[in-house]
PDB file of N, CA and C in Angstrom:
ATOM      1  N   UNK A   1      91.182 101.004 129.545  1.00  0.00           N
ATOM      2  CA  UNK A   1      90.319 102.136 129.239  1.00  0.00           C
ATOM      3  C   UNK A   1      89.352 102.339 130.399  1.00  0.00           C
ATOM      4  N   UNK A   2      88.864 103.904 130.320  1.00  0.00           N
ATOM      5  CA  UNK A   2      88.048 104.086 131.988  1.00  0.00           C
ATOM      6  C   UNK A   2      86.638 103.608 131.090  1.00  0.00           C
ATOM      7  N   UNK A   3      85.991 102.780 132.558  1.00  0.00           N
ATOM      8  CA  UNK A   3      84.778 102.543 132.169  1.00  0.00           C
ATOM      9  C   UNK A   3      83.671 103.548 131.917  1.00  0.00           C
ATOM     10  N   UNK A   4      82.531 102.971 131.554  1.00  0.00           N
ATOM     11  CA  UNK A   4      80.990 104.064 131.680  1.00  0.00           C
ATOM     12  C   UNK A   4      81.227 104.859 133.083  1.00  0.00           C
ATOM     13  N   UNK A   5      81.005 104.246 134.077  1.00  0.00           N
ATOM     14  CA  UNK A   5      80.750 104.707 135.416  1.00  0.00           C
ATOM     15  C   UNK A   5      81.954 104.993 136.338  1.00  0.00           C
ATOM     16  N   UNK A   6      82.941 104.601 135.399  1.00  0.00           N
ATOM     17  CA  UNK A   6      84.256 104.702 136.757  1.00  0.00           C
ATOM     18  C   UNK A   6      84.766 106.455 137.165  1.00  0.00           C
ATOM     19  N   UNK A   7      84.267 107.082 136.312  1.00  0.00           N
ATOM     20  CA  UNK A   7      84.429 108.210 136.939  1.00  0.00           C
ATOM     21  C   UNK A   7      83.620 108.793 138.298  1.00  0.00           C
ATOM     22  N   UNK A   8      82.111 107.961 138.044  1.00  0.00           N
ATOM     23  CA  UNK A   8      81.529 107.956 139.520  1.00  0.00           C
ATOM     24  C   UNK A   8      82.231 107.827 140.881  1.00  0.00           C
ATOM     25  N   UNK A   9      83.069 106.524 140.635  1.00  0.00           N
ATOM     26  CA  UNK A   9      83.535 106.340 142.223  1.00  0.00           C
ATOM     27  C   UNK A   9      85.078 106.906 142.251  1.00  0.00           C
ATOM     28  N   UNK A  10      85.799 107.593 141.335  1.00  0.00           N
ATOM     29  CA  UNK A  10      86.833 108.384 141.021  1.00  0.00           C
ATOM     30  C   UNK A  10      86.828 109.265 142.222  1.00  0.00           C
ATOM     31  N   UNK A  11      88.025 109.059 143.340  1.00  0.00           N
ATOM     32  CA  UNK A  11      88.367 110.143 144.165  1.00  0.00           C
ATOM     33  C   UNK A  11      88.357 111.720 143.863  1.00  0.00           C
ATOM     34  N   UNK A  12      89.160 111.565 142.743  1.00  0.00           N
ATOM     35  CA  UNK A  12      89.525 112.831 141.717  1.00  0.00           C
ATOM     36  C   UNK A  12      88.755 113.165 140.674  1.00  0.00           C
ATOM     37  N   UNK A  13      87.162 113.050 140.770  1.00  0.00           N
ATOM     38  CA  UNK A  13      86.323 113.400 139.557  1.00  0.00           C
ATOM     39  C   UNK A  13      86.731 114.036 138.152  1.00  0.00           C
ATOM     40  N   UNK A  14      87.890 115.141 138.553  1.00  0.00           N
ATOM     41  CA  UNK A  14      88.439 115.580 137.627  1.00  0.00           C
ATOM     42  C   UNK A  14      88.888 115.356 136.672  1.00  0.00           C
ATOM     43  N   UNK A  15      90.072 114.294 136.909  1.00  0.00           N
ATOM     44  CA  UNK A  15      90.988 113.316 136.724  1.00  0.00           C
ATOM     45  C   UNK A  15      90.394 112.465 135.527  1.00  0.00           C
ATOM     46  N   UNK A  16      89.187 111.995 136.605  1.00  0.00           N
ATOM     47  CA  UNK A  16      88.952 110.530 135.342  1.00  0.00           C
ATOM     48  C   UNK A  16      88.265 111.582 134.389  1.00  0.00           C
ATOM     49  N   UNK A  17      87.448 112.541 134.352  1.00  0.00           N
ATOM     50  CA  UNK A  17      86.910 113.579 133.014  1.00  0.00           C
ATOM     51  C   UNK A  17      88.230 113.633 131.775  1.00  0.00           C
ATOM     52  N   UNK A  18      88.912 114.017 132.760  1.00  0.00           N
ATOM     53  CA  UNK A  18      89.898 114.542 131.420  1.00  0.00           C
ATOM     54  C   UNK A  18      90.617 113.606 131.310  1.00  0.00           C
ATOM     55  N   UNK A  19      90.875 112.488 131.695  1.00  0.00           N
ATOM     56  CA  UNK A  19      91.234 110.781 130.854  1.00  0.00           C
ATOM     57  C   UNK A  19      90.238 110.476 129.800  1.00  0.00           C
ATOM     58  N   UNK A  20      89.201 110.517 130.167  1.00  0.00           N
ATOM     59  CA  UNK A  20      87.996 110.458 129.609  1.00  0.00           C
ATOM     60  C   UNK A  20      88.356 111.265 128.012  1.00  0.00           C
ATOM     61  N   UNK A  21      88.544 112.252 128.110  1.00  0.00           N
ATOM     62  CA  UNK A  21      88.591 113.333 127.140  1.00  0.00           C
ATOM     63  C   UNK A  21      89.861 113.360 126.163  1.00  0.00           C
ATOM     64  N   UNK A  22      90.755 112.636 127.131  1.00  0.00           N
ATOM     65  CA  UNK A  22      92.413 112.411 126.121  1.00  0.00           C
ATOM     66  C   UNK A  22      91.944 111.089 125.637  1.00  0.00           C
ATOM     67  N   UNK A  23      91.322 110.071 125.973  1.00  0.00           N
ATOM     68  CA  UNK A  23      91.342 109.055 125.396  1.00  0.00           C
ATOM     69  C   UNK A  23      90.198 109.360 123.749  1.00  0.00           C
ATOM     70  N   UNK A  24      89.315 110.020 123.961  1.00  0.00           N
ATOM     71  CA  UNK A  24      88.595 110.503 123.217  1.00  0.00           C
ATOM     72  C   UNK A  24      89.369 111.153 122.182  1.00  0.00           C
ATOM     73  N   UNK A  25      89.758 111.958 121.996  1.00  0.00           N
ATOM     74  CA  UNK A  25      90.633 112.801 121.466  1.00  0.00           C
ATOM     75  C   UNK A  25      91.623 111.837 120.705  1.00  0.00           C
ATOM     76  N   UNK A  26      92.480 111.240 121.329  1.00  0.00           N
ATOM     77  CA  UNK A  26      92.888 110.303 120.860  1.00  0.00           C
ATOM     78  C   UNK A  26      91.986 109.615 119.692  1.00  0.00           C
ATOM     79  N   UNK A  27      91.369 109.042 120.024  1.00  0.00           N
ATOM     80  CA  UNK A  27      90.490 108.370 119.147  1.00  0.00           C
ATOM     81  C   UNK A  27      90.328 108.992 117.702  1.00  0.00           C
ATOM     82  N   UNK A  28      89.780 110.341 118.181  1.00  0.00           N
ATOM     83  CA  UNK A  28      89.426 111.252 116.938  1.00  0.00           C
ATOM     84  C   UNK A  28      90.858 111.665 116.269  1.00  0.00           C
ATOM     85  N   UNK A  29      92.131 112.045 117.137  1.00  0.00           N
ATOM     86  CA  UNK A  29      93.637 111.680 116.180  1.00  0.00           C
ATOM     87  C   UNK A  29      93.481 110.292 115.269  1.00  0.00           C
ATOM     88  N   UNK A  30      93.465 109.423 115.920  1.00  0.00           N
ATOM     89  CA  UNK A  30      93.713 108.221 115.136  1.00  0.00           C
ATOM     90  C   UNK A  30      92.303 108.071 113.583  1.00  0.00           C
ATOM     91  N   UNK A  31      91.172 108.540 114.036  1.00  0.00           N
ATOM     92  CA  UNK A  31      90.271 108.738 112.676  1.00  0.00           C
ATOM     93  C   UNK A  31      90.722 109.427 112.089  1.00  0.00           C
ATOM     94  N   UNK A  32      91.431 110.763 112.487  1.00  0.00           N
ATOM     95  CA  UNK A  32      91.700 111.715 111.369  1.00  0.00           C
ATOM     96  C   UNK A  32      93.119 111.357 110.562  1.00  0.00           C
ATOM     97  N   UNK A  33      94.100 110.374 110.940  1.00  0.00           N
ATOM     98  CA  UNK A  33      95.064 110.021 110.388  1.00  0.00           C
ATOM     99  C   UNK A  33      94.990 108.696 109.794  1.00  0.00           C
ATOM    100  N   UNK A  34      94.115 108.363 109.728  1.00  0.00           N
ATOM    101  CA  UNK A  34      93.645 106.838 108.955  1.00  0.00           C
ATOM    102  C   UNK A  34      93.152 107.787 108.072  1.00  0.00           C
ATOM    103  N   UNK A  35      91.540 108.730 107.775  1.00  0.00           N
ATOM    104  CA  UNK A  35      91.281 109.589 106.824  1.00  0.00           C
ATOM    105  C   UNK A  35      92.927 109.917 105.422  1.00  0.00           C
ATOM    106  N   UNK A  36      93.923 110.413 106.559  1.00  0.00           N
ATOM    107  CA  UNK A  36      94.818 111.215 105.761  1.00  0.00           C
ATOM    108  C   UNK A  36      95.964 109.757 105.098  1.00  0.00           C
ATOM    109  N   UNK A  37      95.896 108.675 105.939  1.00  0.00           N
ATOM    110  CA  UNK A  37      96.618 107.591 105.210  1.00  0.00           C
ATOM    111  C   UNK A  37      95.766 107.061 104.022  1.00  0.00           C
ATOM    112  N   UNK A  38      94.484 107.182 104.020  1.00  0.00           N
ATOM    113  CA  UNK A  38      93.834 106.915 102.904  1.00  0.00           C
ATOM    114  C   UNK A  38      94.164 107.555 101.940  1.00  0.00           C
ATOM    115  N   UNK A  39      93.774 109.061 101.825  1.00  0.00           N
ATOM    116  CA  UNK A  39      94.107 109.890 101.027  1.00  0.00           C
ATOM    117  C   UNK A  39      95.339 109.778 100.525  1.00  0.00           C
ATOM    118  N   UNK A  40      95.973 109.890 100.822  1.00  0.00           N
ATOM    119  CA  UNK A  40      97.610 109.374 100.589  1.00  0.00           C
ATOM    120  C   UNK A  40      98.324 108.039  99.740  1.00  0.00           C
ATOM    121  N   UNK A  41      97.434 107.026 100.363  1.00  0.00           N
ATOM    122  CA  UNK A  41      97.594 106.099  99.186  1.00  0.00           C
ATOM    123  C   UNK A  41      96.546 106.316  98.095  1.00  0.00           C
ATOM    124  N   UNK A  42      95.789 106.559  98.275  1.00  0.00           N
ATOM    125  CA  UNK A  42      94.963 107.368  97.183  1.00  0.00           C
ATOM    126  C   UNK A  42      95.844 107.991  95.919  1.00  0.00           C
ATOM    127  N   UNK A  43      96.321 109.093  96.514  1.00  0.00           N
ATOM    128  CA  UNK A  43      96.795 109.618  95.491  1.00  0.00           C
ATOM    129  C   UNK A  43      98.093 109.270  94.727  1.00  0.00           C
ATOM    130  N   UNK A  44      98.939 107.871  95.851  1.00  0.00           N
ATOM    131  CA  UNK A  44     100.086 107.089  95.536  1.00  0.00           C
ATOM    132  C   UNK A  44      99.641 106.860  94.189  1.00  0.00           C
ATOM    133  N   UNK A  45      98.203 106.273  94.139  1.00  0.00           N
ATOM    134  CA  UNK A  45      97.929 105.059  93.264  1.00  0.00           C
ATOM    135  C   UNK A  45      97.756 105.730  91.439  1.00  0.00           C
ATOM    136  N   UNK A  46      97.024 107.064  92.211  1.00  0.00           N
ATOM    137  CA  UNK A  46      96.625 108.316  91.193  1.00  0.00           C
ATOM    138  C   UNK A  46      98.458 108.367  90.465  1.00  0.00           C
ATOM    139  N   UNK A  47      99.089 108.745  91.512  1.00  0.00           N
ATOM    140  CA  UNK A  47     100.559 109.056  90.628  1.00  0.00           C
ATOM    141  C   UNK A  47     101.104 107.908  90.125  1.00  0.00           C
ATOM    142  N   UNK A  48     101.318 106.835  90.551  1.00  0.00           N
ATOM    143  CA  UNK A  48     101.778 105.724  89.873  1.00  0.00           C
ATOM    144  C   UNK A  48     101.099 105.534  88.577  1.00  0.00           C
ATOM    145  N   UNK A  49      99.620 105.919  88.237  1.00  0.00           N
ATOM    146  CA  UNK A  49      98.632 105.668  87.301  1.00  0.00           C
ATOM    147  C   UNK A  49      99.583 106.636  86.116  1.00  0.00           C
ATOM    148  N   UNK A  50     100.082 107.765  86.542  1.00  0.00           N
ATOM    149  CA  UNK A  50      99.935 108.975  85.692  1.00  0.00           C
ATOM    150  C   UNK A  50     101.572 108.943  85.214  1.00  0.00           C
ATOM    151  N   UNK A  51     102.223 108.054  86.339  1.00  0.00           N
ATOM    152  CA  UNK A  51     103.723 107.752  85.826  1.00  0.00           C
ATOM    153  C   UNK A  51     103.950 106.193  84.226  1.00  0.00           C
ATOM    154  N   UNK A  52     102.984 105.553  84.738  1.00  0.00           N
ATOM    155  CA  UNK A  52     102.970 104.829  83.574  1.00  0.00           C
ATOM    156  C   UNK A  52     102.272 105.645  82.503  1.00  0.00           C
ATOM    157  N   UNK A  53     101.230 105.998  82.308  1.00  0.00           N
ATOM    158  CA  UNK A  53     100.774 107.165  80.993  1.00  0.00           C
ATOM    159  C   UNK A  53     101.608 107.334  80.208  1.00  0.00           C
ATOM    160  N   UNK A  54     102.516 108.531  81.524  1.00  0.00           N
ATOM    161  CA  UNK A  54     103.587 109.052  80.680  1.00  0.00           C
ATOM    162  C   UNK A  54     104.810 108.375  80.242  1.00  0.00           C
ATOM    163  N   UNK A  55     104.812 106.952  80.748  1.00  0.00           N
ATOM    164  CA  UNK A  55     105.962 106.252  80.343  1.00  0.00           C
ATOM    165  C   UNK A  55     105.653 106.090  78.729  1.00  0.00           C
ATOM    166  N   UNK A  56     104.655 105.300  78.857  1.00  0.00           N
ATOM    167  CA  UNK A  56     103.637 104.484  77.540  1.00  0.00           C
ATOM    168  C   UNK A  56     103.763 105.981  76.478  1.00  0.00           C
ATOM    169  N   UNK A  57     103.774 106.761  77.011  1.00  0.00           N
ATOM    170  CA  UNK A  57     103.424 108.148  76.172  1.00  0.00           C
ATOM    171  C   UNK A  57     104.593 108.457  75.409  1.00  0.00           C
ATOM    172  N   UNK A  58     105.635 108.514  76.171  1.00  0.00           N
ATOM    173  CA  UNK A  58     107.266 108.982  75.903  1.00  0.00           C
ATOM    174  C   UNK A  58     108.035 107.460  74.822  1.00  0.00           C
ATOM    175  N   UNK A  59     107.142 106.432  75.185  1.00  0.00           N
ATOM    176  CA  UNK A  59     107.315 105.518  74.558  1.00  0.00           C
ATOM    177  C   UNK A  59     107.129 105.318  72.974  1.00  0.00           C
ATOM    178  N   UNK A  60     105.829 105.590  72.841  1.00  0.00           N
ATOM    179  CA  UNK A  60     104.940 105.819  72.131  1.00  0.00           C
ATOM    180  C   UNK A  60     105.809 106.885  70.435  1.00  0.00           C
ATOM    181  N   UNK A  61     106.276 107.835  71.388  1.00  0.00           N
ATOM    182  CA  UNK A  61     106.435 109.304  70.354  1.00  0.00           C
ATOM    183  C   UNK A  61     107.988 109.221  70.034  1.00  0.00           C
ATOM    184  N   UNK A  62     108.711 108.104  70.737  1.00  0.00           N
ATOM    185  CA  UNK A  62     110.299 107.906  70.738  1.00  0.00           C
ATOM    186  C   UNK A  62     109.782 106.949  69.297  1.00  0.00           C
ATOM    187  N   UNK A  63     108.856 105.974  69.606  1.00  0.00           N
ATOM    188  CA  UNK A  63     108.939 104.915  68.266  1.00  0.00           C
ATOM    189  C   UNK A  63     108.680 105.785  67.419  1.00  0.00           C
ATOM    190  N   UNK A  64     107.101 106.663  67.373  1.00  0.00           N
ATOM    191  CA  UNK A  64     107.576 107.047  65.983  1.00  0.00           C
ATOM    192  C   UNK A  64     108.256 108.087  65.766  1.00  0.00           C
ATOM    193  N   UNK A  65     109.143 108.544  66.548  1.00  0.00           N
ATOM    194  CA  UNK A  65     110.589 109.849  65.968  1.00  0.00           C
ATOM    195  C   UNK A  65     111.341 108.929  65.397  1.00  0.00           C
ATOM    196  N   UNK A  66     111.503 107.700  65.984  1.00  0.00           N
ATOM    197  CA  UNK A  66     112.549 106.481  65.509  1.00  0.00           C
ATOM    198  C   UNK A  66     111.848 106.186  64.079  1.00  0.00           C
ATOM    199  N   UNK A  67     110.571 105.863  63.619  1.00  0.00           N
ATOM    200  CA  UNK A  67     110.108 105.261  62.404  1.00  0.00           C
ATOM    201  C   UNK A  67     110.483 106.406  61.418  1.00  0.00           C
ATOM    202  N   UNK A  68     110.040 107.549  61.866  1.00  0.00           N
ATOM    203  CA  UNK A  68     109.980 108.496  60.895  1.00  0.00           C
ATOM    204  C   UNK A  68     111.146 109.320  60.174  1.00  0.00           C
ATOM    205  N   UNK A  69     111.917 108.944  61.384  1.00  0.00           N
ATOM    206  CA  UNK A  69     113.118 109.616  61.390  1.00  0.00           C
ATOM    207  C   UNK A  69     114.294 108.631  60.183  1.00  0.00           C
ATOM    208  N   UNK A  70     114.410 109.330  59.005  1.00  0.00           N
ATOM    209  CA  UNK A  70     115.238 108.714  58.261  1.00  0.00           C
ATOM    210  C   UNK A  70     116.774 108.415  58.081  1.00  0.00           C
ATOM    211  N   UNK A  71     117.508 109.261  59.057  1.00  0.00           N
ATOM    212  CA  UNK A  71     118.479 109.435  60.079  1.00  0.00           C
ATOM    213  C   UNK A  71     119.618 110.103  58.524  1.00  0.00           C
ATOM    214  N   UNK A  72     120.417 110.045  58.996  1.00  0.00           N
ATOM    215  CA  UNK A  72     122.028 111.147  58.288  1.00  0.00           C
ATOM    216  C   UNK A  72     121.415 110.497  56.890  1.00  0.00           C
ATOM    217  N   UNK A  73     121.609 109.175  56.582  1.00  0.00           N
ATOM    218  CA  UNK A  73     121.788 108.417  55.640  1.00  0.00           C
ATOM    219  C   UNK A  73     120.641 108.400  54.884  1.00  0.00           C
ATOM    220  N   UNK A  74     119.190 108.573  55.204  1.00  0.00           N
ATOM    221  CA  UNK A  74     118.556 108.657  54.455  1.00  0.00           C
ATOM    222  C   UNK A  74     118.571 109.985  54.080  1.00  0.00           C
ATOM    223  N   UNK A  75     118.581 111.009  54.564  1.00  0.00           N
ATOM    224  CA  UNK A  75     118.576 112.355  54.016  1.00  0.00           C
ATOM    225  C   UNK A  75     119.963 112.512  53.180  1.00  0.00           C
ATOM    226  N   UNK A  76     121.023 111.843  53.140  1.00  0.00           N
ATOM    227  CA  UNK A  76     122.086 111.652  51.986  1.00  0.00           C
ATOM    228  C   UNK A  76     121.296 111.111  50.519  1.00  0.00           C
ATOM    229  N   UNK A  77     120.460 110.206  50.847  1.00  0.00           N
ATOM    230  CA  UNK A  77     120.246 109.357  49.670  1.00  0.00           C
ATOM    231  C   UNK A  77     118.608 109.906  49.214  1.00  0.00           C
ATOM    232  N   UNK A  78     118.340 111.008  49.870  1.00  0.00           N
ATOM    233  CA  UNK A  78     117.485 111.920  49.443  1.00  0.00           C
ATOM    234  C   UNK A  78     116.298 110.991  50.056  1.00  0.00           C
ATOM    235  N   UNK A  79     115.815 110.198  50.516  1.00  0.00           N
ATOM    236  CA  UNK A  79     114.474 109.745  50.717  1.00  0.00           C
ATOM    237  C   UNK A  79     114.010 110.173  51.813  1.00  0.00           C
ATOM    238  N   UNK A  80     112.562 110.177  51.586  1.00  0.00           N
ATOM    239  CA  UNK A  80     111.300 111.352  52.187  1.00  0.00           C
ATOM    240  C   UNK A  80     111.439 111.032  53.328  1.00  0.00           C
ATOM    241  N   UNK A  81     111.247 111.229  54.539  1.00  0.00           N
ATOM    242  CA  UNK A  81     110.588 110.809  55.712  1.00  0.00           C
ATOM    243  C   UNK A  81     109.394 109.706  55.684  1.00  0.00           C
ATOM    244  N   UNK A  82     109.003 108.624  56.528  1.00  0.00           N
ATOM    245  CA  UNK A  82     107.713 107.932  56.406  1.00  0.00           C
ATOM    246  C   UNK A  82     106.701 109.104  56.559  1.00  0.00           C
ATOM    247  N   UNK A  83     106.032 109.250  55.586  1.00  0.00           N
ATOM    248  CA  UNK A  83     104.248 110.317  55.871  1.00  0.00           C
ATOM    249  C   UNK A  83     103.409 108.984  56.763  1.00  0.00           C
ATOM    250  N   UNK A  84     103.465 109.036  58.074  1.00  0.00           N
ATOM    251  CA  UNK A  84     102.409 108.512  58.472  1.00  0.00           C
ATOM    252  C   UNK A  84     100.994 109.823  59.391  1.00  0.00           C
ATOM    253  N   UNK A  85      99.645 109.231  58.981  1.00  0.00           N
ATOM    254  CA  UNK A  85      98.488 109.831  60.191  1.00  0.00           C
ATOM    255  C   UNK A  85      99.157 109.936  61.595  1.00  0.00           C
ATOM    256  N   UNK A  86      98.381 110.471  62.254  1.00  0.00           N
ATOM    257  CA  UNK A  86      98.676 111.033  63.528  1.00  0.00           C
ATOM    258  C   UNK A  86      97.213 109.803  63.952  1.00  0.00           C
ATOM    259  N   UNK A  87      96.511 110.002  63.417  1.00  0.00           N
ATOM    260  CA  UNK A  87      95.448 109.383  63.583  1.00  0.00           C
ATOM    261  C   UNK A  87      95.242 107.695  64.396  1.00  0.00           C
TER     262      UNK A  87
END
């Protein structure tokens, strides 16, 4: 990396400025894509959160279609559905 002062004794004053300025730049790429890798697993973590929910959820409403559900045979032999709360 160019030093504090090495653009002082720089033949090409120019030169070392705009090294100066890509390395900079650089820098500020690499903050702004650490920012966006954050965000990113961020929201990995958000969707993984929201994929179990809905697992637990789909889970949840299969048992009781399964409890409630009295299937061919109970509706042959006439019996009610389970009345359970929602609650």
């Amino acid at each position: 990396m160019i030093g504090y002062f090495d653009w002082i004794s720089c033949s090409w004053p120019f030169l070392c400025i705009h090294s100066v300025i890509v390395i900079f730049l650089q820098h500020v790429d690499v903050a702004e894509l650490r920012q966006k890798l954050q965000a990113l697993e961020s929201l990995k973590k958000e969707l993984e959160l929201l994929q179990r929910q809905k697992a637990a959820s789909e889970q949840a409403l299969n048992e009781k279609r399964r409890q409630s559900s009295g299937g061919v045979w109970g509706w042959i032999a006439g019996t009610p559905p389970n009345q359970q709360d929602d609650a």
